[in-house]
C-alpha atoms as a PDB file:
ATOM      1  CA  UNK A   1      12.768  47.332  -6.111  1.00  0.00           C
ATOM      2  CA  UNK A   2      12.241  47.854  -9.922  1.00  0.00           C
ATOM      3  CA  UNK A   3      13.441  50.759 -11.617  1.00  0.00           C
ATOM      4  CA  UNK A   4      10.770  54.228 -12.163  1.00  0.00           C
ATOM      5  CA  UNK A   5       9.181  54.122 -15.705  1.00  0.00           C
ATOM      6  CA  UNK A   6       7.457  57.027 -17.461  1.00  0.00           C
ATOM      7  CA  UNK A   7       3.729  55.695 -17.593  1.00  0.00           C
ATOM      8  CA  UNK A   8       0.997  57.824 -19.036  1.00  0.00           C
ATOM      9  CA  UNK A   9      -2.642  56.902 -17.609  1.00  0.00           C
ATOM     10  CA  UNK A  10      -5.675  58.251 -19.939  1.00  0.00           C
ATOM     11  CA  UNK A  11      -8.974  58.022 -18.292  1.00  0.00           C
ATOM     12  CA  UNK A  12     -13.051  58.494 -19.350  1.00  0.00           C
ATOM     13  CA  UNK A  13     -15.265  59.219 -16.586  1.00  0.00           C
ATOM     14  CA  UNK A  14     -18.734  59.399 -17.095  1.00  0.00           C
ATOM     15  CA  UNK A  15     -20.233  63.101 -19.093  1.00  0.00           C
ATOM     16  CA  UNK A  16     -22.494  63.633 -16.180  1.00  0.00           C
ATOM     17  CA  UNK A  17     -19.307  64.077 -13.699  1.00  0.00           C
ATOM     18  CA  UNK A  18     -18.717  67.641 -12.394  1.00  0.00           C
ATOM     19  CA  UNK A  19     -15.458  68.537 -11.577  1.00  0.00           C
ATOM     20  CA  UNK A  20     -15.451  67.925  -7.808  1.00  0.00           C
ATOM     21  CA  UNK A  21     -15.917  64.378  -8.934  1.00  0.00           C
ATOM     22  CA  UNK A  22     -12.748  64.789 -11.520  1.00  0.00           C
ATOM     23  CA  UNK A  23     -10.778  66.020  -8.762  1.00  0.00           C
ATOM     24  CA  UNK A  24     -11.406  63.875  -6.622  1.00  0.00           C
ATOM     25  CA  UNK A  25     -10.383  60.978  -8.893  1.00  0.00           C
ATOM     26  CA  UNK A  26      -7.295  62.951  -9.535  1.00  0.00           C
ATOM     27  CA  UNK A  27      -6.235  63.122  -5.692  1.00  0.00           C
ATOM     28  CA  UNK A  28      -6.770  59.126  -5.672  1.00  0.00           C
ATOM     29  CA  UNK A  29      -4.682  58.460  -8.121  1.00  0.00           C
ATOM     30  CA  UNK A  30      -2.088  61.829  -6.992  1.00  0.00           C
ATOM     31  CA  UNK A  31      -2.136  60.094  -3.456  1.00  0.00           C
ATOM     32  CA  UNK A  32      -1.783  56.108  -4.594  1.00  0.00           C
ATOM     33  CA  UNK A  33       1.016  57.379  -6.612  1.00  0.00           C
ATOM     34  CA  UNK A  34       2.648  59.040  -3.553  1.00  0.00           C
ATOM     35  CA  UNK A  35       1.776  56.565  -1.563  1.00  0.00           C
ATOM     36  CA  UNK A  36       3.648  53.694  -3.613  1.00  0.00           C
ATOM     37  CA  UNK A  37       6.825  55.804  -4.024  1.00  0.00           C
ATOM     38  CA  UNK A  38       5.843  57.337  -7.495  1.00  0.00           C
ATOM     39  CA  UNK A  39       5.364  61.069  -8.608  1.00  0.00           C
ATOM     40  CA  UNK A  40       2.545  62.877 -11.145  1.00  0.00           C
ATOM     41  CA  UNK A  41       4.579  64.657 -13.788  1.00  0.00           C
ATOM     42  CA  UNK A  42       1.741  66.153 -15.639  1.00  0.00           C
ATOM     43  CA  UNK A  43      -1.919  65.741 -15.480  1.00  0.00           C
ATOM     44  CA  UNK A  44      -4.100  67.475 -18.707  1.00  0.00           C
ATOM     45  CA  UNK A  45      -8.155  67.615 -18.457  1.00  0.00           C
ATOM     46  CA  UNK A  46      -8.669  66.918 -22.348  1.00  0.00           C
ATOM     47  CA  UNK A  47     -12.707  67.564 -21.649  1.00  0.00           C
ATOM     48  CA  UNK A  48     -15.460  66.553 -22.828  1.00  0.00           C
ATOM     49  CA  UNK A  49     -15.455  64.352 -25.773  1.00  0.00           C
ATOM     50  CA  UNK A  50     -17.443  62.272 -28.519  1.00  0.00           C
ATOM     51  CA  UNK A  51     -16.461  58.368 -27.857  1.00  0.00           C
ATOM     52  CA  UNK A  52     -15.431  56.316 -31.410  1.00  0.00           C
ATOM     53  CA  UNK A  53     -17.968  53.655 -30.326  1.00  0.00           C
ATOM     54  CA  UNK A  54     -20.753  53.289 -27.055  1.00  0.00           C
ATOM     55  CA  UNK A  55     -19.508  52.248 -23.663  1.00  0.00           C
ATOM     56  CA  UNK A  56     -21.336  51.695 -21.353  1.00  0.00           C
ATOM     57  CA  UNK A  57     -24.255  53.021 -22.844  1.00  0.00           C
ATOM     58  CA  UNK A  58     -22.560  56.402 -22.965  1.00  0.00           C
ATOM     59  CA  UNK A  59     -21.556  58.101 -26.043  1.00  0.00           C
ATOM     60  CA  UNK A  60     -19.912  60.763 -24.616  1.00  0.00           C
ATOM     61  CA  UNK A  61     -16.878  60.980 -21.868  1.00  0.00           C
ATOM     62  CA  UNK A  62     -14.222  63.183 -20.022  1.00  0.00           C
ATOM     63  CA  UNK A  63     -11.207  62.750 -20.853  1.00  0.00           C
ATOM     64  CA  UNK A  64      -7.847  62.819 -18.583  1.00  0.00           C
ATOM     65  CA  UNK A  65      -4.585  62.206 -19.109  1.00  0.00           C
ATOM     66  CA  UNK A  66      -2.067  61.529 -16.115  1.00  0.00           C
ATOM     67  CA  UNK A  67       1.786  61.465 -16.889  1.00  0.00           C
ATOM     68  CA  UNK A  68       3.288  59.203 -13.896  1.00  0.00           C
ATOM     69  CA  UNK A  69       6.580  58.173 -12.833  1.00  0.00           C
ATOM     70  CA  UNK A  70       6.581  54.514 -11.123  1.00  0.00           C
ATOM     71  CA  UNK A  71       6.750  51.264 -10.917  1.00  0.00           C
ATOM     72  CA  UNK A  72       4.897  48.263 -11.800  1.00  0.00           C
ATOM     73  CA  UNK A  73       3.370  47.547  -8.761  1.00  0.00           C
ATOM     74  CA  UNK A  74       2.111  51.304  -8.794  1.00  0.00           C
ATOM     75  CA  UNK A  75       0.634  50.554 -12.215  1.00  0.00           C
ATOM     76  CA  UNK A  76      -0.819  47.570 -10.946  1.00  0.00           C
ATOM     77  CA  UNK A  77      -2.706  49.452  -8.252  1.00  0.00           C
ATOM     78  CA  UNK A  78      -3.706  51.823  -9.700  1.00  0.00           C
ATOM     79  CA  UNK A  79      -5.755  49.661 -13.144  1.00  0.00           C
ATOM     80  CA  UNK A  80      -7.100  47.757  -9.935  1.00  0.00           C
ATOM     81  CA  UNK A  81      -8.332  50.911  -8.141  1.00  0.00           C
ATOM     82  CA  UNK A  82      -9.632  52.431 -11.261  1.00  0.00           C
ATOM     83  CA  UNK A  83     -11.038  49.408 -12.396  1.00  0.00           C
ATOM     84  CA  UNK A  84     -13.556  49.174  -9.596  1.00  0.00           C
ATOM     85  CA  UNK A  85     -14.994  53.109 -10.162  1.00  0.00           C
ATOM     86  CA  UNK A  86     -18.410  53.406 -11.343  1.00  0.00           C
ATOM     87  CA  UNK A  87     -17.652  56.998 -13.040  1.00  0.00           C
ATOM     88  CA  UNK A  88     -14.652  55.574 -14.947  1.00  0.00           C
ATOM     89  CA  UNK A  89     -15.976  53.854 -17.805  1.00  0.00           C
ATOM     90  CA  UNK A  90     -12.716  53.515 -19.649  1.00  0.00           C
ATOM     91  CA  UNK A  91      -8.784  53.906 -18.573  1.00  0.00           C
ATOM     92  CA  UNK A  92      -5.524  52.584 -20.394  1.00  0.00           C
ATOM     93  CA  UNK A  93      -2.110  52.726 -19.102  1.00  0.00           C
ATOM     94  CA  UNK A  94       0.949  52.580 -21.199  1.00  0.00           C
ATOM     95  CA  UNK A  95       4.480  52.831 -20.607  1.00  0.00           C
ATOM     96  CA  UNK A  96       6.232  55.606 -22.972  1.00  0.00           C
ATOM     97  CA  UNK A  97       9.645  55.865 -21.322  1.00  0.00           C
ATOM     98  CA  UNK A  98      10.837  53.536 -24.164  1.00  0.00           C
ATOM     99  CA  UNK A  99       9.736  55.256 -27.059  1.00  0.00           C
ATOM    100  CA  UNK A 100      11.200  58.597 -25.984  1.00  0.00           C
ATOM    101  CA  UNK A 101      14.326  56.644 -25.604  1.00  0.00           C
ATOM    102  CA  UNK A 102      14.066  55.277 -29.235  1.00  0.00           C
ATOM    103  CA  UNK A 103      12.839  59.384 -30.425  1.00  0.00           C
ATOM    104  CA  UNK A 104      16.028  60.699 -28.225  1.00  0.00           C
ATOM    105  CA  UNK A 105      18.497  58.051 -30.585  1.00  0.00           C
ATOM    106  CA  UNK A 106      17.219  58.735 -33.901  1.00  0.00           C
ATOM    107  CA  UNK A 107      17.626  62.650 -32.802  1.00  0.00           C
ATOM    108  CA  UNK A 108      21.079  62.365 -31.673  1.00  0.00           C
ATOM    109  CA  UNK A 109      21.797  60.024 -34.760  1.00  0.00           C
ATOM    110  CA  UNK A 110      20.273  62.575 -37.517  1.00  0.00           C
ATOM    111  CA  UNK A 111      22.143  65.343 -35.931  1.00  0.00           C
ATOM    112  CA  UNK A 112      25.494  63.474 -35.977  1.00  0.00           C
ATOM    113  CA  UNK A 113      25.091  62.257 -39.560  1.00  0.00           C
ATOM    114  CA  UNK A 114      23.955  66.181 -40.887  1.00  0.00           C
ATOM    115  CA  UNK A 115      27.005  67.103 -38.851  1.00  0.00           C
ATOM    116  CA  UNK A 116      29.331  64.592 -40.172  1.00  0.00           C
ATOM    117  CA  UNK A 117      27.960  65.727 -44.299  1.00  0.00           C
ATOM    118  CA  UNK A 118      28.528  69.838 -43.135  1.00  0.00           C
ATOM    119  CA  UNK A 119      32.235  68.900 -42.180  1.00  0.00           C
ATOM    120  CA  UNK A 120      32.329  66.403 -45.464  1.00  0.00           C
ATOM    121  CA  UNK A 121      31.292  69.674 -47.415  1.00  0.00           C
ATOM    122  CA  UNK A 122      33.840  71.587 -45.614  1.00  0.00           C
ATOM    123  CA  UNK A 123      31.306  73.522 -43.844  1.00  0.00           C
ATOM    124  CA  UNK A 124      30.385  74.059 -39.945  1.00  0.00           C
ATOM    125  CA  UNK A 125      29.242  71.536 -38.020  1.00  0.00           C
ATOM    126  CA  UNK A 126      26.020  73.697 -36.594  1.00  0.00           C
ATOM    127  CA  UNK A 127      23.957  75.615 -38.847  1.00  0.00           C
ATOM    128  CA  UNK A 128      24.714  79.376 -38.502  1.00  0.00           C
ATOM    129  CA  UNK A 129      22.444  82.093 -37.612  1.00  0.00           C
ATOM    130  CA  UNK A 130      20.940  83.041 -41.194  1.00  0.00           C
ATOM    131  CA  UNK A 131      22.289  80.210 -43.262  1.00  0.00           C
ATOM    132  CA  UNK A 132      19.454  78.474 -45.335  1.00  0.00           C
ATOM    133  CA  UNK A 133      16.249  78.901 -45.538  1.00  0.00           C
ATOM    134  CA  UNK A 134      13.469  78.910 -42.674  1.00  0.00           C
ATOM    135  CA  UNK A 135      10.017  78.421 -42.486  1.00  0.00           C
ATOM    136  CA  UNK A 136       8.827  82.130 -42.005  1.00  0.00           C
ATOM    137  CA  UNK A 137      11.056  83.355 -44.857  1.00  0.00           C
ATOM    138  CA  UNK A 138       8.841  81.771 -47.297  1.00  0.00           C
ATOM    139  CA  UNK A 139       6.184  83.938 -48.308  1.00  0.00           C
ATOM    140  CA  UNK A 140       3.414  82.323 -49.986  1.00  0.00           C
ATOM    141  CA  UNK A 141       3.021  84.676 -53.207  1.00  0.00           C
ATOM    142  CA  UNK A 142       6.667  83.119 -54.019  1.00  0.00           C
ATOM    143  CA  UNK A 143       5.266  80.033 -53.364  1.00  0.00           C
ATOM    144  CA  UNK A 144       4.164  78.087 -56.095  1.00  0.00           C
ATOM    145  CA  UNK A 145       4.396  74.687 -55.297  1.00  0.00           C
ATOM    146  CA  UNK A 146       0.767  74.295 -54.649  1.00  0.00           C
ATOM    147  CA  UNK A 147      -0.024  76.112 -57.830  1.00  0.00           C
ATOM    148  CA  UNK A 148      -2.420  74.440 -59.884  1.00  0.00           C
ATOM    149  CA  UNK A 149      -2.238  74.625 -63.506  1.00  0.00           C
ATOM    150  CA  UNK A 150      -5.718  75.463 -65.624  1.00  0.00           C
ATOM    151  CA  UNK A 151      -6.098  74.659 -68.953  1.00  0.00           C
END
């Protein structure tokens, strides 16, 4: 059996769906997902929304984004299964497990290299409570980078 990816499934149903109809797409896809060994990790109801271009002969849509944990063949299912549904008019499914991989590296490899410069300049490797400047120290009468000279 393959391995469990991180998948995130975005789906338009149609603007005249109510939200029995939006739940009850959501417990297809909660149960396929269950069914095929998977699990839902987060599901967000982004609402109702202006479409870039007409689908459909719709220019409006609800949008909902499912975070899933699977496989392929769960994947598989469920573009089939949503494929067929009149009140989707739209769904994509892309695999992000990879890209929080490549996010977690360049993390770890920024803090190692501003770790490996504090101990070069014979300082701590962490930052210390109060060292440097933060965000919220900055008040924006002393700021005058966004000054604009007149004259």
């Amino acid at each position: 059996m393959s391995a469990l990816r991180t998948y995130e499934l975005v789906y338009i149903v149609t603007p005249e769906a109510t939200e029995e109809l939006i739940a009850s797409i959501h417990e297809q896809v909660e149960q396929t997902t269950q069914r095929m060994g998977g699990s839902l990790s987060k599901t967000e109801n982004w609402g109702r929304r202006k479409l870039a271009y007409e689908i459909k002969r719709q220019k409006e849509g609800v949008y909902v984004l499912e975070v899933i944990e699977g496989t392929g063949e769960l994947m598989k299912e469920l573009d089939r299964r949503l494929r067929v549904m009149d009140q989707v008019i739209r769904h994509m499914i892309v695999r992000v497990d990879e890209e929080k991989k490549v996010v977690d590296r360049t993390r770890t490899k920024r803090q190692t290299e501003s770790e490996r410069r504090r101990v070069k300049r014979g300082l701590p490797p962490q930052r210390q409570p109060g060292e440097g400047r933060s965000a919220g120290d900055l008040d924006d009468s002393e700021d005058d980078r966004f000054d604009v000279v007149e004259g």
